[in-house]
Every structure is written in structure tokens, then in C-alpha cells.
C-alpha atoms as a PDB file:
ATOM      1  CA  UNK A   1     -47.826  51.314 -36.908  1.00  0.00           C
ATOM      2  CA  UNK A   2     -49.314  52.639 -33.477  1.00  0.00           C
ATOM      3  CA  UNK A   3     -46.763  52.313 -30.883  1.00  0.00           C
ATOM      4  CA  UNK A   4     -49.390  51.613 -28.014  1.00  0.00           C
ATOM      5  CA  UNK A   5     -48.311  50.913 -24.270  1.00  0.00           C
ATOM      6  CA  UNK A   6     -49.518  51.872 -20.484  1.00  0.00           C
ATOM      7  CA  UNK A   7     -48.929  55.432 -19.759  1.00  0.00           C
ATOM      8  CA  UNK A   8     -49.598  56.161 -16.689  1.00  0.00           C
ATOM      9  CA  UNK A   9     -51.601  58.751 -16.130  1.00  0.00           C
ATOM     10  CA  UNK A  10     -50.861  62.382 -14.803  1.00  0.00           C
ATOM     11  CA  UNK A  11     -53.467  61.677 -11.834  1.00  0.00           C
ATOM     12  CA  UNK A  12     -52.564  63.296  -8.469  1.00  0.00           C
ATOM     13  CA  UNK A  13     -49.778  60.591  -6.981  1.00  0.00           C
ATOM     14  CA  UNK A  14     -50.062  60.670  -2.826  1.00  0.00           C
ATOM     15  CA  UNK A  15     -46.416  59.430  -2.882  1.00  0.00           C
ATOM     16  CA  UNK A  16     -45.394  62.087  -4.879  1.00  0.00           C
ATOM     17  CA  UNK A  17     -46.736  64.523  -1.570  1.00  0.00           C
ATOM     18  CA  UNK A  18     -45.235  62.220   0.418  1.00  0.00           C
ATOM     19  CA  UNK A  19     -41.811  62.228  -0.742  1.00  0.00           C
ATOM     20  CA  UNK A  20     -42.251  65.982  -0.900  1.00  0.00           C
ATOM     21  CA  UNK A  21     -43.041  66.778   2.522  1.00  0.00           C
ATOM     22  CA  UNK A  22     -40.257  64.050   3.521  1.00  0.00           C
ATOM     23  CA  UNK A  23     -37.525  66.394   1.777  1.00  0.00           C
ATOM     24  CA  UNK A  24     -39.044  69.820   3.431  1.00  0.00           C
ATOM     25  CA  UNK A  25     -38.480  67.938   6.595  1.00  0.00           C
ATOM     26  CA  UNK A  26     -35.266  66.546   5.906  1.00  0.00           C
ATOM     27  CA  UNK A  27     -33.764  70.071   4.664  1.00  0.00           C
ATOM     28  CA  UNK A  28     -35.376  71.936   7.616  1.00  0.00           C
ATOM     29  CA  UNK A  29     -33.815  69.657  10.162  1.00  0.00           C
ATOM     30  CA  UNK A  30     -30.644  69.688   8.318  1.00  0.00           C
ATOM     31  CA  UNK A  31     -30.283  73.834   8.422  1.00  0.00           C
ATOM     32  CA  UNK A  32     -31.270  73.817  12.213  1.00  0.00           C
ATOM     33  CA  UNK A  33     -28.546  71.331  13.116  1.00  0.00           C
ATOM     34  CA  UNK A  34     -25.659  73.272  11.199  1.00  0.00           C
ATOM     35  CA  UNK A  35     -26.836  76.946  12.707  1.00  0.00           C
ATOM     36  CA  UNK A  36     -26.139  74.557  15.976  1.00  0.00           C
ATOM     37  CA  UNK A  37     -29.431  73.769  16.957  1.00  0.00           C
ATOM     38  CA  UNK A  38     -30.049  70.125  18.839  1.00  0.00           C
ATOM     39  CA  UNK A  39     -32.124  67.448  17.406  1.00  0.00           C
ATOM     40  CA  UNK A  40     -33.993  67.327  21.286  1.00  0.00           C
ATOM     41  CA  UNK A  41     -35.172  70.736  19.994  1.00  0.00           C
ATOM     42  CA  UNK A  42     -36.984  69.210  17.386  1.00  0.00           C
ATOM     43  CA  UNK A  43     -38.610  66.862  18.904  1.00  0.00           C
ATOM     44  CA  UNK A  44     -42.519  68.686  19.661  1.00  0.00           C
ATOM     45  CA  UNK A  45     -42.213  69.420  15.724  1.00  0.00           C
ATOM     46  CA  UNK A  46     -41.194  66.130  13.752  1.00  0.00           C
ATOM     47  CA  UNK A  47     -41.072  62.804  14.686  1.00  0.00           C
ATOM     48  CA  UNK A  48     -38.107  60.503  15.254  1.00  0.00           C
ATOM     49  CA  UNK A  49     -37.321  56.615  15.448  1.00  0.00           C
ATOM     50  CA  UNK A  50     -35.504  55.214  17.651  1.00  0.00           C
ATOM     51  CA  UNK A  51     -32.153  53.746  15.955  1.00  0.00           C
ATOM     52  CA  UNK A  52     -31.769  50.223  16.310  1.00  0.00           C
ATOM     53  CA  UNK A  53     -28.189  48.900  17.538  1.00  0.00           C
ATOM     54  CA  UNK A  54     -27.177  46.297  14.583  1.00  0.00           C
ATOM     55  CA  UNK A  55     -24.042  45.134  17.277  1.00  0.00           C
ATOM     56  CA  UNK A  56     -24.586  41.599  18.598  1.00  0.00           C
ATOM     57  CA  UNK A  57     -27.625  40.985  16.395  1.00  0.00           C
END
């Protein structure tokens, strides 16, 4: 018998580029802040959100 189920196929995934580029970011800004760099150095070259205060919510 045929064992026959969904695989999914090996089609380019955008999420998979995402998720990518997310760690590149993640480990670039990571060695810049323990050679001492500032994250306000960073800030023409990546993107940051604001952190939300979760006190008195």
C-alpha cells in the first residue's frame, strides 16, 4: 500500500528569507553591542520598536 499524504513542496518559502535576514540582523547587532558599540549607533541601519511598559497596564 501507497503511503500518500501532502508534501509540501520545495518551492521558494518568503518566510524562510525572512527569518534569515531576521538572524543576520540579530547576530550583527549582537557583535556590535559586545565590542561596546551603542544601540543609538544603529539606528540609520536597522529599525527598532519602541518597548512598551507592561507596569500599570
Amino acid at each position: 500500500m501507497k503511503n500518500d499524504f501532502n508534501k509540501p513542496s520545495k518551492g521558494t518559502s518568503r518566510g524562510a528569507a525572512i527569518f534569515q535576514k531576521m538572524l543576520e540582523d540579530k547576530n550583527a547587532i549582537r557583535a556590535h553591542i559586545q565590542n561596546g558599540g551603542r544601540i543609538s549607533d544603529l539606528k540609520d541601519r536597522y529599525t527598532f520598536v519602541k518597548p512598551l511598559s507592561i507596569t500599570g497596564a
